[in-house]
Protein backbone atom coordinates (compact mmCIF):
# COMPACT_ATOMS: atom_id res chain seq x y z
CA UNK A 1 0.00 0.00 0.00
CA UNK A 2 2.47 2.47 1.17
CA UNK A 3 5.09 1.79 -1.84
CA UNK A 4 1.97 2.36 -4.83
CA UNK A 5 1.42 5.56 -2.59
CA UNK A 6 4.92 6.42 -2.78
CA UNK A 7 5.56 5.90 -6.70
CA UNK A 8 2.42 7.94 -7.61
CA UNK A 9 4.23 10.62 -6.28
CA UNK A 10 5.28 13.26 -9.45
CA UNK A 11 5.79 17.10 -9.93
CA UNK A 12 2.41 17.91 -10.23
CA UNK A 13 -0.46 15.70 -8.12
CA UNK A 14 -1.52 16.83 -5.09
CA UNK A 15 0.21 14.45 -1.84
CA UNK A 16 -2.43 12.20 -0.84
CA UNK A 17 -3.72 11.99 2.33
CA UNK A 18 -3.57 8.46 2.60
CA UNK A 19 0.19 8.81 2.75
CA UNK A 20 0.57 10.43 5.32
CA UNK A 21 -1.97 8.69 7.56
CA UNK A 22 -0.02 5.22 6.47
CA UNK A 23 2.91 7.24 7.64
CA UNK A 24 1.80 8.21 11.18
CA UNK A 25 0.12 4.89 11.92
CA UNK A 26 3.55 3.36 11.96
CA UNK A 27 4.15 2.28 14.84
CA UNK A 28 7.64 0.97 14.75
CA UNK A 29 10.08 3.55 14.75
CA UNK A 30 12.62 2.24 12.73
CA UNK A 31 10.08 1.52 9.61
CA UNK A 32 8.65 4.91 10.08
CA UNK A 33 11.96 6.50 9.69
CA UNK A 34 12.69 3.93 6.19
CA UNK A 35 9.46 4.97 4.68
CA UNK A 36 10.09 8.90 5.37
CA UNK A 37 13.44 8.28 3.72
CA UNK A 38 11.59 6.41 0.87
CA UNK A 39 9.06 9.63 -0.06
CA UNK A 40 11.68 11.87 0.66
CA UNK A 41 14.30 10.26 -2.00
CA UNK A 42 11.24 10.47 -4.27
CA UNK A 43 10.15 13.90 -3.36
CA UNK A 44 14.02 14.47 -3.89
CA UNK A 45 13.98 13.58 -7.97
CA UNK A 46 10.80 15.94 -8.76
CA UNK A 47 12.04 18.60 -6.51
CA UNK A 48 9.13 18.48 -4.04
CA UNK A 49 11.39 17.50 -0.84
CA UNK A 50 10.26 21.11 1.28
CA UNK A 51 6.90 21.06 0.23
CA UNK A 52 6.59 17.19 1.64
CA UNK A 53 8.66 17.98 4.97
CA UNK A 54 6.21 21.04 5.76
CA UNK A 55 3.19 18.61 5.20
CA UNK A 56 4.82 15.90 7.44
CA UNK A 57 4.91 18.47 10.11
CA UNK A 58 2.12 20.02 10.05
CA UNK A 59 0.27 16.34 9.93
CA UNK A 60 2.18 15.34 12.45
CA UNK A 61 1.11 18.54 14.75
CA UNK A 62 -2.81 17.67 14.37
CA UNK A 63 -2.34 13.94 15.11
CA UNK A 64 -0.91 14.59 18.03
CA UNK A 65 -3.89 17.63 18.82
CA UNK A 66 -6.26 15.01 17.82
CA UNK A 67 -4.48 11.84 20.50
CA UNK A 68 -6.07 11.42 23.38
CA UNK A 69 -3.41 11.99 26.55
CA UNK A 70 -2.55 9.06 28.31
CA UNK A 71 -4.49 8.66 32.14
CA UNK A 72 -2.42 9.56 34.34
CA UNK A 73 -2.47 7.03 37.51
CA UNK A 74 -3.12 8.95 40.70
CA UNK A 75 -0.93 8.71 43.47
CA UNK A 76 -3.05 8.29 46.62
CA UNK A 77 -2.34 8.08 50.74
CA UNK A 78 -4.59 7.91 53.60
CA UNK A 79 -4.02 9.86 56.55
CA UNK A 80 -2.60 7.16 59.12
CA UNK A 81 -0.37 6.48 56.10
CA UNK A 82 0.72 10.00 56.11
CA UNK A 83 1.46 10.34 60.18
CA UNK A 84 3.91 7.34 59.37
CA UNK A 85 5.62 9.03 57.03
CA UNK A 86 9.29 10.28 57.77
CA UNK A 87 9.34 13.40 55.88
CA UNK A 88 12.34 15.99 56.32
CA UNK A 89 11.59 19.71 57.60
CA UNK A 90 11.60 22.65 54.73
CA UNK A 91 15.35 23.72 54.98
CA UNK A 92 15.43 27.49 57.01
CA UNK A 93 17.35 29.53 54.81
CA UNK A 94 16.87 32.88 57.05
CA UNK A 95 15.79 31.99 60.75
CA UNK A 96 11.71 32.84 61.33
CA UNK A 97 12.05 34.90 58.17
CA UNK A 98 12.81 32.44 54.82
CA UNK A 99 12.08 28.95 53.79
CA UNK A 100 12.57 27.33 51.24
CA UNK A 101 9.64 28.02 48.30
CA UNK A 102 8.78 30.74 46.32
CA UNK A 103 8.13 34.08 48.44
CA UNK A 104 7.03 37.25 46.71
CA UNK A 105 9.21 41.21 48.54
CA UNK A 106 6.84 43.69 47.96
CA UNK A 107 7.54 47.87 48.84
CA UNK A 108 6.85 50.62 47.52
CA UNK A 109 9.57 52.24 44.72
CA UNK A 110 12.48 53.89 46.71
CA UNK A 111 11.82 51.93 50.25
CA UNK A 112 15.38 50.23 49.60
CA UNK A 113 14.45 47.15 49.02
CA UNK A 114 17.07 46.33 47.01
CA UNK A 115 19.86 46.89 49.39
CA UNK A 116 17.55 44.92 51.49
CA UNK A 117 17.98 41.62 48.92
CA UNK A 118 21.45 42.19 48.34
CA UNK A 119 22.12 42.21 52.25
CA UNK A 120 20.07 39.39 52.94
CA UNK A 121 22.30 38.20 49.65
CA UNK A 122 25.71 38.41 51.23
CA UNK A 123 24.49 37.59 54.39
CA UNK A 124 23.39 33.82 53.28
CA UNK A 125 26.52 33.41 50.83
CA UNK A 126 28.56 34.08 54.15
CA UNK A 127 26.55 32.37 56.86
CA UNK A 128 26.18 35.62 59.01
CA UNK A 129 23.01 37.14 60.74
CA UNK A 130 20.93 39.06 58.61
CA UNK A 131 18.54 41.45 60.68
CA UNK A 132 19.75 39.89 63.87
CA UNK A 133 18.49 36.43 62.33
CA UNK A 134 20.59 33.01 62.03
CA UNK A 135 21.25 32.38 58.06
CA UNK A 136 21.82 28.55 56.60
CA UNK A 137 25.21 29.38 54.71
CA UNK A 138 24.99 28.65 50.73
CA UNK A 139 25.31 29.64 47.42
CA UNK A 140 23.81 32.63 46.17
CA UNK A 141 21.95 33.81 42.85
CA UNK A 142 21.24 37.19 43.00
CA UNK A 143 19.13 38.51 39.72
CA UNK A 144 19.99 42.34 39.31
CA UNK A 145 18.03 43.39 36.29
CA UNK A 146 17.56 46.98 37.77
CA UNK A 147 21.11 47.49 37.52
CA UNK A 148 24.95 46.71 35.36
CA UNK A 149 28.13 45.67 36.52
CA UNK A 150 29.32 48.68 37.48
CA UNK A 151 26.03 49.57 39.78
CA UNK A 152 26.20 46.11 41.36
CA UNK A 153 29.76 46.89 42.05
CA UNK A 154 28.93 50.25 43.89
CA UNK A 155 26.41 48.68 46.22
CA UNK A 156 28.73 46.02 46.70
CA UNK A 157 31.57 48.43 47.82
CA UNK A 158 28.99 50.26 50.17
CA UNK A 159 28.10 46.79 51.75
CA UNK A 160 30.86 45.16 51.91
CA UNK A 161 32.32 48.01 53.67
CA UNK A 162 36.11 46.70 53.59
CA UNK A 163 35.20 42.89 54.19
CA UNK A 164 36.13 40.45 51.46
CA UNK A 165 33.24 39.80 48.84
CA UNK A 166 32.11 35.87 49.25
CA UNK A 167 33.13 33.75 46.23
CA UNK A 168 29.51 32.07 46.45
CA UNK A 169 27.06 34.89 45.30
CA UNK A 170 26.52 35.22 42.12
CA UNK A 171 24.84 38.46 40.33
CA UNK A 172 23.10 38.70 36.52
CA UNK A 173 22.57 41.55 35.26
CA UNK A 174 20.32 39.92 32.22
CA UNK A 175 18.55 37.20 31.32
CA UNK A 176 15.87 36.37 28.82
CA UNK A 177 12.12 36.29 29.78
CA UNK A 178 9.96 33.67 30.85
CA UNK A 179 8.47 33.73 27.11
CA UNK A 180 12.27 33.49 26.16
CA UNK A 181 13.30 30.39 28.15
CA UNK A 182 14.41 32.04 31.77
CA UNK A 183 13.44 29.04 33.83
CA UNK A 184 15.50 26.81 31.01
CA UNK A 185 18.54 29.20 32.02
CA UNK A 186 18.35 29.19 35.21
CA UNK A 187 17.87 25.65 35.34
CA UNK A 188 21.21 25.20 33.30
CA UNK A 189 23.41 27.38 35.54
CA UNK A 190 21.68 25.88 38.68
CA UNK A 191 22.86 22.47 36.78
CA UNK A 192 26.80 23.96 37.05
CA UNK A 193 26.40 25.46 40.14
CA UNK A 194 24.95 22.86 42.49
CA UNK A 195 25.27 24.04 45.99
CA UNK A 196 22.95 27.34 45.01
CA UNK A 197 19.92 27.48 47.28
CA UNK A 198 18.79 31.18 47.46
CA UNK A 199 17.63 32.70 44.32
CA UNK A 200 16.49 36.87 44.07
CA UNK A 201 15.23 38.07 41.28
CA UNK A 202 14.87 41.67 41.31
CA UNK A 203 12.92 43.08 39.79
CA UNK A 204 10.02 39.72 38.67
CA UNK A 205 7.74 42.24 36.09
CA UNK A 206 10.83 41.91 34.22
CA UNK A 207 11.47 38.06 33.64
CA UNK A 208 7.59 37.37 34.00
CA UNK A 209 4.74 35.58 31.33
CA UNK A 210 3.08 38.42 30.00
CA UNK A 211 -0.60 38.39 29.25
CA UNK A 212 -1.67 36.93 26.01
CA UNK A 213 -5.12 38.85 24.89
CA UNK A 214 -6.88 35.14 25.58
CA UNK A 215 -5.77 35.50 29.09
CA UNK A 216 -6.53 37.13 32.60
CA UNK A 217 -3.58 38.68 34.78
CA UNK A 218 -4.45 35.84 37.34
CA UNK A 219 -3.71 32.96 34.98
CA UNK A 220 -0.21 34.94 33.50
CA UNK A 221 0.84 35.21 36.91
CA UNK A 222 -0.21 31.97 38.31
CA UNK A 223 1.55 30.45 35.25
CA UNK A 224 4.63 32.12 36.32
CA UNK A 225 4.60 31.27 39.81
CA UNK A 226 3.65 28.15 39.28
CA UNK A 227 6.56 27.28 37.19
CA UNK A 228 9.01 28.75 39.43
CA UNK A 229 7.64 26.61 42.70
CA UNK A 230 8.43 23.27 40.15
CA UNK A 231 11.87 24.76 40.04
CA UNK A 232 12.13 25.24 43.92
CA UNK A 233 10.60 22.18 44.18
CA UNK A 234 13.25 20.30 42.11
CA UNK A 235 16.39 21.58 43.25
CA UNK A 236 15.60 22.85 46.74
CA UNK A 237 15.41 26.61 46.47
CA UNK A 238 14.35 29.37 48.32
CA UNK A 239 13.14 32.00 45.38
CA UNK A 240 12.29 35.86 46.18
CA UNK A 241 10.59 37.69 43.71
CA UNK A 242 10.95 41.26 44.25
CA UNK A 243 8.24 43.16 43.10
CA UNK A 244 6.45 46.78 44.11
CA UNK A 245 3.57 47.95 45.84
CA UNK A 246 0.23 49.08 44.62
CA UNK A 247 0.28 53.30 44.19
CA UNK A 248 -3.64 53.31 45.98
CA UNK A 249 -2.79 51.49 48.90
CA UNK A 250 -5.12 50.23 51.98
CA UNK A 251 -4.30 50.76 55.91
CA UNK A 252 -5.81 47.03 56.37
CA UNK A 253 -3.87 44.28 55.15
CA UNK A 254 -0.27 45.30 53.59
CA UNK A 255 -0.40 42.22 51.76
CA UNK A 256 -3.44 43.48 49.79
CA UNK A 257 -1.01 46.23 48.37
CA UNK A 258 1.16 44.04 46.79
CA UNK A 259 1.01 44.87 42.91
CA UNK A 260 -0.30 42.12 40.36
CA UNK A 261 -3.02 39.83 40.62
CA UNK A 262 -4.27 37.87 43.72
CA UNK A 263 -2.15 35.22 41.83
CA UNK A 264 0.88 36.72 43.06
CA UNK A 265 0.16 36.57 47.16
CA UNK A 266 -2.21 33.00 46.24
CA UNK A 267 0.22 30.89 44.61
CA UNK A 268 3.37 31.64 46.58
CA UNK A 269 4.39 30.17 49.67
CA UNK A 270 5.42 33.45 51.23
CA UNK A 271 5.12 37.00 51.20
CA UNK A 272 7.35 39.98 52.70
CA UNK A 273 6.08 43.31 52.85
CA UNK A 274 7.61 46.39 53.56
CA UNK A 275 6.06 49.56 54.39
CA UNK A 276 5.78 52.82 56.70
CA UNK A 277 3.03 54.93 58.03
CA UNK A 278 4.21 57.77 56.49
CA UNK A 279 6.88 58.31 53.76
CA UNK A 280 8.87 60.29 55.64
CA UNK A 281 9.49 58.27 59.44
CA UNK A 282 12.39 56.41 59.88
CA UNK A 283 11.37 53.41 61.32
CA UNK A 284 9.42 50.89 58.76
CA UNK A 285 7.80 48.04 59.51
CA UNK A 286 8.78 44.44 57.43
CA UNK A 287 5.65 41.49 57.52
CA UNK A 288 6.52 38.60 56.98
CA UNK A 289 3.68 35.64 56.33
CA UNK A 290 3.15 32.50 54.56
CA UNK A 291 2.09 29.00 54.62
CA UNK A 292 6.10 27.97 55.55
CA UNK A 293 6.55 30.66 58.64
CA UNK A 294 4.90 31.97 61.17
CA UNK A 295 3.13 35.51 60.69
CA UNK A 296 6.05 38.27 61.94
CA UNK A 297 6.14 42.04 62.03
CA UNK A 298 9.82 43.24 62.79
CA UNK A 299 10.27 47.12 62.77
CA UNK A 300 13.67 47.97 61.00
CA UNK A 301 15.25 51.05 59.45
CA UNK A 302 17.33 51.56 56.75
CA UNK A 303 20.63 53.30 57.61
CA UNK A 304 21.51 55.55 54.66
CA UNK A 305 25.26 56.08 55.95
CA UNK A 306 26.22 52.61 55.51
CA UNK A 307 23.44 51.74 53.44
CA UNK A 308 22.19 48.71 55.68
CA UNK A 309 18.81 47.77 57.26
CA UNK A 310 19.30 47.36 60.71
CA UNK A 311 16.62 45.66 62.75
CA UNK A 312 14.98 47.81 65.59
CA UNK A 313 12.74 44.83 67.07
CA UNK A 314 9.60 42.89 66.65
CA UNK A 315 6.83 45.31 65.59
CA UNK A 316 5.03 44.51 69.02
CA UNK A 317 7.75 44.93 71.13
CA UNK A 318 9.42 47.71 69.62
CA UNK A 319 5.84 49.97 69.66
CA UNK A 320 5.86 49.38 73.51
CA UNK A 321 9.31 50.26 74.43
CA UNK A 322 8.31 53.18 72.22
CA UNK A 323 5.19 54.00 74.27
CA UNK A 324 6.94 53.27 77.17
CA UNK A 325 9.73 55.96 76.17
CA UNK A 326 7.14 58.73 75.31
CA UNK A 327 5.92 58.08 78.47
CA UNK A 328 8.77 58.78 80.45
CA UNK A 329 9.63 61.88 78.45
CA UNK A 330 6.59 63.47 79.17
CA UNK A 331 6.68 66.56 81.39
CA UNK A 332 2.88 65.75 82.39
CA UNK A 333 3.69 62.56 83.56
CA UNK A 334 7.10 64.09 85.13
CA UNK A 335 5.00 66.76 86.71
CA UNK A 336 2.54 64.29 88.16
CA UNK A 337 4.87 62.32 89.50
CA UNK A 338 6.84 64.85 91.99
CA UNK A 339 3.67 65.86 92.68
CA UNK A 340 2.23 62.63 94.48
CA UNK A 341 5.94 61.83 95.72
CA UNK A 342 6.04 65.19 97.32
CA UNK A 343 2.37 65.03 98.79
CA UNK A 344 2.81 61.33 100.27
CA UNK A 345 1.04 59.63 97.52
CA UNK A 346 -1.52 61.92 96.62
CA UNK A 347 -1.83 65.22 94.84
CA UNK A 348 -4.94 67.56 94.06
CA UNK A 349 -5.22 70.67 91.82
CA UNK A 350 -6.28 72.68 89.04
CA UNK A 351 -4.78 72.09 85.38
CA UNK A 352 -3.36 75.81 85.57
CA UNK A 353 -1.59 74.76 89.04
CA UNK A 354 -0.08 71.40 87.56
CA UNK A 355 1.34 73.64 84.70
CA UNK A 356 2.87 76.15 87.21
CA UNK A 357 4.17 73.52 89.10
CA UNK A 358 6.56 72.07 86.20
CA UNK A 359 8.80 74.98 86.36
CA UNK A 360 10.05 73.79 89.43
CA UNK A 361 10.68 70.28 88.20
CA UNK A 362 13.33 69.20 85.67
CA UNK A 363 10.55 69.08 82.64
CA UNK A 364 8.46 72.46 81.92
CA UNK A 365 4.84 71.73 80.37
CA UNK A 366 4.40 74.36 77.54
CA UNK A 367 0.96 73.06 76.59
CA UNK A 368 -2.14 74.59 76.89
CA UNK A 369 -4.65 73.64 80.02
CA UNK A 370 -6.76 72.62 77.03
CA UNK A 371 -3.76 70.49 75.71
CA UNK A 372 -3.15 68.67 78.83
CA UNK A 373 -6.54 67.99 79.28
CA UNK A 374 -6.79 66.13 75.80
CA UNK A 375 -3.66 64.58 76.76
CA UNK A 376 -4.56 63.23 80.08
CA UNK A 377 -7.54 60.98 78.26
CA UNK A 378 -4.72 58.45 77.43
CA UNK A 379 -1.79 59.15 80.20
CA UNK A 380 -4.68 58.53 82.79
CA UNK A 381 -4.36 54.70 82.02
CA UNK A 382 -0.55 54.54 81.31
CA UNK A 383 0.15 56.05 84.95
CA UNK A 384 -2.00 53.79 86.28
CA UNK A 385 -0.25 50.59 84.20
CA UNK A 386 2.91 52.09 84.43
CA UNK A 387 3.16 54.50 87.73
CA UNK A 388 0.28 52.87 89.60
CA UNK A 389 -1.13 56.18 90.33
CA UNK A 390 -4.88 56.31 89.68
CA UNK A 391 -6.73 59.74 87.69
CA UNK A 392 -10.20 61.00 89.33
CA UNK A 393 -11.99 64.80 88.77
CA UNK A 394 -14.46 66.14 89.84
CA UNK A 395 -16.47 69.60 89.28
CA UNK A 396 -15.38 72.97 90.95
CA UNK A 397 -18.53 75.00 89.87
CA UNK A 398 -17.75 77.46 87.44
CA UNK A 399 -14.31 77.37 87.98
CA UNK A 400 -13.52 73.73 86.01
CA UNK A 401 -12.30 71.17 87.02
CA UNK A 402 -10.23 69.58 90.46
CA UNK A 403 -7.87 66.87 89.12
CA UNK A 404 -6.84 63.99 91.39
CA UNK A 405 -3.61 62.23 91.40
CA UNK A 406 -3.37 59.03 93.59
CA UNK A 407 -1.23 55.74 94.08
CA UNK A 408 -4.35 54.96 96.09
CA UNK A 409 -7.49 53.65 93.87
CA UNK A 410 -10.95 56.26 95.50
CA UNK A 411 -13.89 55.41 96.89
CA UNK A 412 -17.15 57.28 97.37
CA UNK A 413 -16.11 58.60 100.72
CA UNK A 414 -12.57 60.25 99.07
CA UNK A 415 -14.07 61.84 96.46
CA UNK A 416 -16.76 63.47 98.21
CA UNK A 417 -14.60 64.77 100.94
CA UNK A 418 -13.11 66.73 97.34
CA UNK A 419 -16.35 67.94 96.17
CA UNK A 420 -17.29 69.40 99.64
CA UNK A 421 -13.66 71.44 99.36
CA UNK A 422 -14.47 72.47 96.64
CA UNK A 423 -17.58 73.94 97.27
CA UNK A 424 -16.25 75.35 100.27
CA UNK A 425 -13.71 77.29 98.45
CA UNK A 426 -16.22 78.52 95.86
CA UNK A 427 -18.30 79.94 98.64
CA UNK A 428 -15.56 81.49 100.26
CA UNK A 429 -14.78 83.58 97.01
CA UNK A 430 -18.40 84.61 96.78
CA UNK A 431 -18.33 85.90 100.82
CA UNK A 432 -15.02 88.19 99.66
């Protein structure tokens, strides 16, 4: 069948179908490649030899559309099957911070987040603390598409600050996109350079899948993190993706600022945000979550001298030795406090007299009564948490208000004992 096929092949007739579906049903490999070589010899003599190889492959291309994928056996366990399993911990590449997976850095532009990777970079390659944080020393990829040689050189020099650079990070300063084969490169140097387990790429919009116009943002990015976590997956990596921060952001969740689709924060296995209350303070506040590590707020700020994030404390902590520092430095509280040491644990006055008072003292209140009134709304409970002196008023007529400072708590008998001054002394004035 296949040879008549073959010799009605000429310069002119169309191929016929049949030929190539004789061709395809071959099974055995070695007569499928003999009869190609057959047509093609004949192609060969009436010069037909691209036309049939562009036919072969496009025929071949719609058999394969058109054969139904092999089932795919599903692995299965149950869940006392599971408990019995010895399966090793995710390595720690960063103490309470990084695991290994895919984790998305998000900030906004100019919140040094860079210097931020490339710290955390030379920190890992040299098995020092990073933010006050143990580090599992390896090999280092660190992606620098933002930047050349001669800019990764500078930040180097500022980081390095006289030590030796480590032989074990390595920086790129271009690769091709995902579109372009990036994961294929990586894969190959990963391939030479074994003992890598810390990849950054900085900046990700760069290497990403784009959008195709049949396609949401979800399923581009999705498709790129999902290929990446195959990649961790397979050779034991710990992947950042540095990427920025929405321009509208929300006060809720930082993690909902994180620019991109929900793919981005969905698909990974961890996120690190970075962010401040206001542009301009100097402390700013780094979140760390995922479905590796434990939720974490550290506070941090970045040192523009030496160009290094140094780590200030855990968010919680940090805001209450904070509190607790405002609280000392207040002249109010100051005031308040010589006060009730001076009258044996107890002090009573006008707002006008407390402010008089502070000149004596080693703090001067320069607010207004008004002012220290607003003020006392929240002191009232620190100096009771704090201090243990307890905050009572009561009415003096007219003439405002009698504040009460004790390291006693009142009772009904206390405070009315102050009201009945007080009314004494506003009857007095009226007799003058």
């Amino acid at each position: 069948m296949i040879e008549a096929l073959i010799n009605k092949i000429d310069s002119k007739a169309e191929f016929e179908d049949e030929l190539f579906f004789q061709i395809l049903e071959t099974t055995d490999t070695l007569q499928k490649a003999q009869t190609i070589e057959k047509v093609r010899q004949k192609c060969k003599e009436v010069d037909r030899l691209d036309e049939f190889n562009n036919l072969l492959v496009a025929w071949e291309k719609k058999a394969k559309e058109l054969t139904p994928e092999a089932t795919i056996k599903l692995e299965s366990f149950t869940a006392s099957e599971l408990m019995e399993m010895d399966l090793p911990e995710l390595k720690t590449v960063v103490e309470d911070i990084l695991k290994i997976g895919v984790c998305v850095l998000s900030a906004k532009s100019k919140m040094y987040k860079s210097w931020l990777c490339l710290q955390m970079g030379i920190a890992v390659a040299s098995g020092t603390e990073f933010l006050g944080k143990k580090t599992t020393k390896c090999d280092v990829l660190y992606i620098d598409l933002e930047n050349d040689k001669r800019l990764s050189k500078e930040r180097l020099i500022k980081l390095l600050a006289g030590n030796k650079a480590p032989q074990n990070l390595h920086i790129i300063n271009d690769t091709p996109t995902m579109e372009k084969g990036f994961t294929k490169s990586v894969e190959a140097f990963l391939k030479e350079h074994t003992d890598i387990h810390l990849i950054i790429v900085d900046i990700f919009a760069r290497v990403k899948y784009q959008k195709r116009n049949n396609q949401t943002d979800y399923e581009a990015d999705y498709r790129s993190i999902t290929e990446l976590k195959r990649l961790s997956e397979q050779y034991d990596l710990a992947i950042i993706l540095v990427t920025h921060n929405r321009k509208m952001t929300g006060d809720t969740d930082a993690f909902t600022n994180i620019m991109g689709s929900t793919a981005i924060m969905g698909a990974s296995d961890e996120a690190i945000v970075i962010y401040k209350a206001r542009r301009t303070d100097a402390e700013a506040t780094i979140s760390i979550t995922g479905r590796t590590v434990e939720s974490l707020d550290l506070k941090a700020t970045f040192d523009k001298d030496i160009c290094k994030w140094k780590l200030l404390g855990e968010a919680e902590e940090y805001e209450r030795q904070k509190q607790k520092a405002e609280y000392d430095n207040s002249p109010i509280v100051s005031t308040i406090r010589k006060l009730v040491q001076q009258g044996k644990g107890k002090w009573k006055g006008k707002l006008s007299e407390l402010i008089s008072a502070s000149k004596y003292f080693d703090k001067k209140i320069y607010d207004s009564a008004k002012a220290v009134s607003n003020k006392l709304k929240d002191l009232s409970y620190e100096m009771q948490m704090y201090d243990g002196i307890f905050t009572d008023t009561v009415r003096n007529g007219n003439a405002g208000k009698i504040y009460i400072f004790s390291t006693s708590p009142f009772d009904e008998e206390e405070t009315q004992t102050t009201i009945d001054e007080a009314q004494t002394t506003i009857d007095e004035s009226m007799l003058k």
